[in-house]
Protein backbone atom coordinates (compact mmCIF):
# COMPACT_ATOMS: atom_id res chain seq x y z
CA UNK A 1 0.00 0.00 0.00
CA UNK A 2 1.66 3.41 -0.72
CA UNK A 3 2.54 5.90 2.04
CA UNK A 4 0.11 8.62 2.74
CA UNK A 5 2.19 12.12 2.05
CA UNK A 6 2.41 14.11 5.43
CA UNK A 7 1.70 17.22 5.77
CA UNK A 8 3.26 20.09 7.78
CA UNK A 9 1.16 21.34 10.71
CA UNK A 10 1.78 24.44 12.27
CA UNK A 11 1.07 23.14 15.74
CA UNK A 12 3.68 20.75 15.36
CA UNK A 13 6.73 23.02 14.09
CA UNK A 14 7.96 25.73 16.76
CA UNK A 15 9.41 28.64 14.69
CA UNK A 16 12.14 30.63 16.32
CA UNK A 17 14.23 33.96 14.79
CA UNK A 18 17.44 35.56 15.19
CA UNK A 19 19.12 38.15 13.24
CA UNK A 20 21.99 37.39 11.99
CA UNK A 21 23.88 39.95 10.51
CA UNK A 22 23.02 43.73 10.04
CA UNK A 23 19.19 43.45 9.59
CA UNK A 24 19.55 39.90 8.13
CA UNK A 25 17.05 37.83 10.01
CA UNK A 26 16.78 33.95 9.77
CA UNK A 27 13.24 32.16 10.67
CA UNK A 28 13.98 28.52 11.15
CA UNK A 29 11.55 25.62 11.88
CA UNK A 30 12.94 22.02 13.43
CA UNK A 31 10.99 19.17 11.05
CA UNK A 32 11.48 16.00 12.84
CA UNK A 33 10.24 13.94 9.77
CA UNK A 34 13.10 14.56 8.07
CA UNK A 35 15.81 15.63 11.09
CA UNK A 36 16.72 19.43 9.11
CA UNK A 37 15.48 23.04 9.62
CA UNK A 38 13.46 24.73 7.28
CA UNK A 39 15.00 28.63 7.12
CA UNK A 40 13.54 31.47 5.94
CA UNK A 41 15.40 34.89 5.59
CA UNK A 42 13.84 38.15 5.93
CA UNK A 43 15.79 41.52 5.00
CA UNK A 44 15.77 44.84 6.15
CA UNK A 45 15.54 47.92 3.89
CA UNK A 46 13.62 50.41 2.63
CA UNK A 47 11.51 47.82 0.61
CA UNK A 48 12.22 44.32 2.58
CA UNK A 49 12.71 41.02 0.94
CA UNK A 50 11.67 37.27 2.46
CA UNK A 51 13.62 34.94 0.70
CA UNK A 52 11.70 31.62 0.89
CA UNK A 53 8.43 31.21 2.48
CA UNK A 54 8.48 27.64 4.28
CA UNK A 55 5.98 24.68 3.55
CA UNK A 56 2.11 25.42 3.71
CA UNK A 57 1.47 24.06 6.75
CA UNK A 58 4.49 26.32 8.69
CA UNK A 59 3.50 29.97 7.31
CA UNK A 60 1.09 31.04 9.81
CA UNK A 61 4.24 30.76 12.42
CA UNK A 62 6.33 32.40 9.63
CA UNK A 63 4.23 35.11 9.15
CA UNK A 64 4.01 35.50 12.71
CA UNK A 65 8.05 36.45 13.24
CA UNK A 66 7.84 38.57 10.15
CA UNK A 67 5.48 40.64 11.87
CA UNK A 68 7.72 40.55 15.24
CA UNK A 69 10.35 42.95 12.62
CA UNK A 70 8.28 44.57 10.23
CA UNK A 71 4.58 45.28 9.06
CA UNK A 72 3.63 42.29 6.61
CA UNK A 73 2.02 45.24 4.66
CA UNK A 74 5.90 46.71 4.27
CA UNK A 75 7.03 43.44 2.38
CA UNK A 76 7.77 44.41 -1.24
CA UNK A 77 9.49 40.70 -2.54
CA UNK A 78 9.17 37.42 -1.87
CA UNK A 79 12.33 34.98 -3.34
CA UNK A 80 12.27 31.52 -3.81
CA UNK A 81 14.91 29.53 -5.80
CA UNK A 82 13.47 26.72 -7.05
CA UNK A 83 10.43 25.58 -7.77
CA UNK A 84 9.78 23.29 -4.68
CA UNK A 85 6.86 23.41 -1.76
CA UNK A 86 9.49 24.44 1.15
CA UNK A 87 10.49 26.81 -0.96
CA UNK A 88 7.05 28.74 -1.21
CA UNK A 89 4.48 27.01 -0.32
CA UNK A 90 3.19 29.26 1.97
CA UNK A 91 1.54 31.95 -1.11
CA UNK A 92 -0.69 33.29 1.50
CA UNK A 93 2.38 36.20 2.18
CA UNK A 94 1.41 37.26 -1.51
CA UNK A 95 -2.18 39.04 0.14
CA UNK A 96 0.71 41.54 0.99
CA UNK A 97 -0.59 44.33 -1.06
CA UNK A 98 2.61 45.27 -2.40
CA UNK A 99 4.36 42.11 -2.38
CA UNK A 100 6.14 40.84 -5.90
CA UNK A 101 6.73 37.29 -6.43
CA UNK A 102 10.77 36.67 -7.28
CA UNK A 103 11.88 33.86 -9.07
CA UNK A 104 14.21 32.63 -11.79
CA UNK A 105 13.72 33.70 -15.19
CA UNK A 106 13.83 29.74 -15.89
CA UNK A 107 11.12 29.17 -13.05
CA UNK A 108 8.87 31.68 -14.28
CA UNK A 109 8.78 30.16 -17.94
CA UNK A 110 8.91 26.34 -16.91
CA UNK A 111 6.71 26.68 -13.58
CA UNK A 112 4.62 30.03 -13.26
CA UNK A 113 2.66 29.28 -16.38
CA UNK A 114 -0.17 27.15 -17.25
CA UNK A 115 -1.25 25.86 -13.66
CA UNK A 116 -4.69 27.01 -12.15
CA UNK A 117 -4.41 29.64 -9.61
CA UNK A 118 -0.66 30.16 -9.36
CA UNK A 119 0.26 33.73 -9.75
CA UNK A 120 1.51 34.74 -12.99
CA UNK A 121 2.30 38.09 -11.72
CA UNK A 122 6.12 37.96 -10.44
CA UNK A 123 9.54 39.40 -11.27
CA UNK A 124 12.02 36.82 -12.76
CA UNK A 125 16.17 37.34 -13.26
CA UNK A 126 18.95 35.54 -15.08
CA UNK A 127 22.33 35.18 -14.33
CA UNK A 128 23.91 38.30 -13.38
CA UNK A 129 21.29 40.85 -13.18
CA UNK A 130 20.27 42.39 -10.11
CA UNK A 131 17.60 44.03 -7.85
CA UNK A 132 17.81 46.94 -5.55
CA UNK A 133 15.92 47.25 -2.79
CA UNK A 134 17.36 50.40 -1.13
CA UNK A 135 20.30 50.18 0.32
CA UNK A 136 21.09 46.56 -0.90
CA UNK A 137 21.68 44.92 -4.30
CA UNK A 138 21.01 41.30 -4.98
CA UNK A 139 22.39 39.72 -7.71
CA UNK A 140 20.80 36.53 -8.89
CA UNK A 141 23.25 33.89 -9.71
CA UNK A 142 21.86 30.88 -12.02
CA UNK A 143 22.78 27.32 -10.34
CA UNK A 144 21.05 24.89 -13.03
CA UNK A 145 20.91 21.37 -11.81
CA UNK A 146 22.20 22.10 -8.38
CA UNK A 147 19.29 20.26 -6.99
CA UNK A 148 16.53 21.53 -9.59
CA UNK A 149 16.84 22.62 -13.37
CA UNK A 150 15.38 25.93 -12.52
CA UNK A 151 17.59 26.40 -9.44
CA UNK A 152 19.44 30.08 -8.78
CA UNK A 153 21.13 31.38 -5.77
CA UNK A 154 21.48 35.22 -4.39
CA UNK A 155 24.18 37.05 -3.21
CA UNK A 156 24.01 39.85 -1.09
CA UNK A 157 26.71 42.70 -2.08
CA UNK A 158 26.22 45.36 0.65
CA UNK A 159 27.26 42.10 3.61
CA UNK A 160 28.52 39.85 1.08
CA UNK A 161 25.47 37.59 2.42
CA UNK A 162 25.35 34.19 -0.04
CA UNK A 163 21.78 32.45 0.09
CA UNK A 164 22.52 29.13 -1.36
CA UNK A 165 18.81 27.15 -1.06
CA UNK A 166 19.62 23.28 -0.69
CA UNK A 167 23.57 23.80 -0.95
CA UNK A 168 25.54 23.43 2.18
CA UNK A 169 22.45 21.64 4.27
CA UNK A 170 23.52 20.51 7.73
CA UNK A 171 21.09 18.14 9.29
CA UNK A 172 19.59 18.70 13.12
CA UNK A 173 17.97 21.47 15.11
CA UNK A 174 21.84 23.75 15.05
CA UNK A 175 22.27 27.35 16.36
CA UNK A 176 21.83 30.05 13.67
CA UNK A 177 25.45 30.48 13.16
CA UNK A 178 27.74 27.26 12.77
CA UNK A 179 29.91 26.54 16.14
CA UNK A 180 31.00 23.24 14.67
CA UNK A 181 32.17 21.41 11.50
CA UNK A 182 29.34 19.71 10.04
CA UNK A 183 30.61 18.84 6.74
CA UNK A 184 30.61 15.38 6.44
CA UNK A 185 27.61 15.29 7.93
CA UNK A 186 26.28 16.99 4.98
CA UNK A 187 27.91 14.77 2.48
CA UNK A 188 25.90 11.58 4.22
CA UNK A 189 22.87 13.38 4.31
CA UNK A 190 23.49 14.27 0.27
CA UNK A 191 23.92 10.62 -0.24
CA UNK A 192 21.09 9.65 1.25
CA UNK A 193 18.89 12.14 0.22
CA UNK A 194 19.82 11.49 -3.83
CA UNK A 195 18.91 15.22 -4.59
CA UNK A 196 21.84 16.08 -7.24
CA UNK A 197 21.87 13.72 -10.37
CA UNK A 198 25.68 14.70 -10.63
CA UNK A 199 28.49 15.95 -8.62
CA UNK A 200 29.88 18.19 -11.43
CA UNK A 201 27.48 20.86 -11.93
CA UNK A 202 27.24 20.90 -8.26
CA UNK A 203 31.22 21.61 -8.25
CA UNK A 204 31.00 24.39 -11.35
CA UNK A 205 28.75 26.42 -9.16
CA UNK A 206 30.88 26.11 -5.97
CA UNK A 207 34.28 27.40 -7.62
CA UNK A 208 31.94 29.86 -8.56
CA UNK A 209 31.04 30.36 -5.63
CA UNK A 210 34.19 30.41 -3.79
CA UNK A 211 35.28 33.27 -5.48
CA UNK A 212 32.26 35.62 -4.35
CA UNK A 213 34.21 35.36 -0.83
CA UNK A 214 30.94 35.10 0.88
CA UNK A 215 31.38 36.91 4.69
CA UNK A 216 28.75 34.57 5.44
CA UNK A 217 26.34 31.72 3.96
CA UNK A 218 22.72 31.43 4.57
CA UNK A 219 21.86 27.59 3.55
CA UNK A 220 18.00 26.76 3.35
CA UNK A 221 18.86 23.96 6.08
CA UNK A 222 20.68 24.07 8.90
CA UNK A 223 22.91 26.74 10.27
CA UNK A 224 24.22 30.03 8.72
CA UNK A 225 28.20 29.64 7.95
CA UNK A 226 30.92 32.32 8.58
CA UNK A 227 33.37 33.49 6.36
CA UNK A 228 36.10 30.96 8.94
CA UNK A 229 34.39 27.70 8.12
CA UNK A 230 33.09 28.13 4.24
CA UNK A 231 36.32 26.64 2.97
CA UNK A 232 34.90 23.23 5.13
CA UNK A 233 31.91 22.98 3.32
CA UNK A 234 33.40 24.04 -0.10
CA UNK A 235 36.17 21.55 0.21
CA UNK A 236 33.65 19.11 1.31
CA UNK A 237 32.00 19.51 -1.91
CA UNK A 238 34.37 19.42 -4.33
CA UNK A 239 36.57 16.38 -2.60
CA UNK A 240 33.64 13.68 -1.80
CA UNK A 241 31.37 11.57 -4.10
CA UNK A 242 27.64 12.66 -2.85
CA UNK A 243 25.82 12.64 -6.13
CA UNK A 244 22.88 10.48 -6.52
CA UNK A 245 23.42 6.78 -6.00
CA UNK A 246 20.18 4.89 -5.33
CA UNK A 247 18.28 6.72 -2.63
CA UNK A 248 15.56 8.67 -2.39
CA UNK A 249 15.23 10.20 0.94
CA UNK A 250 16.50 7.18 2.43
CA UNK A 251 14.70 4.82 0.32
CA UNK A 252 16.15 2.41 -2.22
CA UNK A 253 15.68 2.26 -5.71
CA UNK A 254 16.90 0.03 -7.67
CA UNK A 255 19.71 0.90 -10.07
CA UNK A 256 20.17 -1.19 -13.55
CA UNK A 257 23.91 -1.86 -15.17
């Protein structure tokens, strides 16, 4: 018989935040289920940006620290990075009235068109180009195939603030800023996850990467990393096999040769 899909309940999720780093805020939930956070990042300036919204069933408790920093009614962007229900499932923030919808220019074309009552009205960047928000520029930085085909990342230039989605996931309920070397830890959980088809994509966007000199990281799981332990992770990355191998989160499949 298959397995009935869970899912989240806001009830069952306690949602903390901390701010990080000059009026960079992270919102993280503990899912047992699968043993990670689910992080949210909300920015400060003169028109704030949420970068992910969390599953459906977490965004009332999301919502709810938003409004411990700013009027939801101030939001002006929303940013997810792939196409993915942690990513933004919770649409509800788009009843902001001013809220746009930020996505890759490959997300809008493949995902934000042709599906009943998904909003077709959004802002979408390639590689390179860049939104202001006031005092802050984010550039968008396309990451195909590092996790999804539609996947970007966004660096921060005013704190040099990197916001890498699914890259650099730590498992566990961890402090918002790293205080140990979780690594190879990540590299198990990649392995048994199965969510990159390939290690070498995943490599081309971390030299790439490496030479943004991020001051710090903001991974969609887990803890935020400082500028001291990047390298870790990075050299993690680009020294272990963690591509896909057979499992699915932590099922089997089998693989023909």
């Amino acid at each position: 018989m298959p397995e009935v899909s869970k899912s989240f309940h806001s009830n069952e999720v306690e949602v903390s935040i901390s701010e990080v780093i000059d009026g960079i805020y992270r919102i993280a939930g503990f899912v047992e289920t699968y043993g990670i956070t689910f992080n949210q990042f909300l920015i400060q300036d003169e028109n704030p940006i949420l970068i992910h919204t969390g599953p459906i069933g977490m965004y009332r408790r999301i919502e709810e620290k938003v409004r411990e920093v700013i009027n939801l009614e101030k939001l002006a962007y929303v940013a997810f990075l792939h196409f993915e229900s942690d990513e933004w499932g919770g649409m509800e923030f788009l009843k902001s009235p001013r809220v746009k919808l930020v996505c890759s220019d490959l997300s809008s074309k493949l995902n934000l068109t042709g599906w009943y009552n998904v909003p077709t009205d959004h802002i979408s960047f390639w590689d390179n180009e860049v939104l202001k928000t006031g005092k802050r520029t984010f550039r968008f930085i396309m990451t195909p195939h590092v996790h999804h085909w539609d996947s970007m990342m966004i660096f921060e230039e005013t704190t040099k603030s990197l916001f890498t989605s699914d890259l650099f996931i730590q498992p566990g309920d961890n402090k918002p800023i790293l205080s140990e070397d979780l690594s190879d830890q990540m590299i198990q959980l990649y392995k048994a996850v199965g969510i990159f088809g390939s290690e070498e994509p995943v490599r081309q966007t971390t030299k790439r990467l490496v030479k943004l000199e991020p001051k710090i990281t903001f991974p969609m799981h887990g803890s935020c990393i400082d500028a001291t332990m990047f390298s870790s992770y990075t050299d993690a990355i680009m020294n272990n096999k963690f591509a896909y191998s057979g499992n699915l989160l932590g099922q089997k499949v089998p693989i023909i040769t």
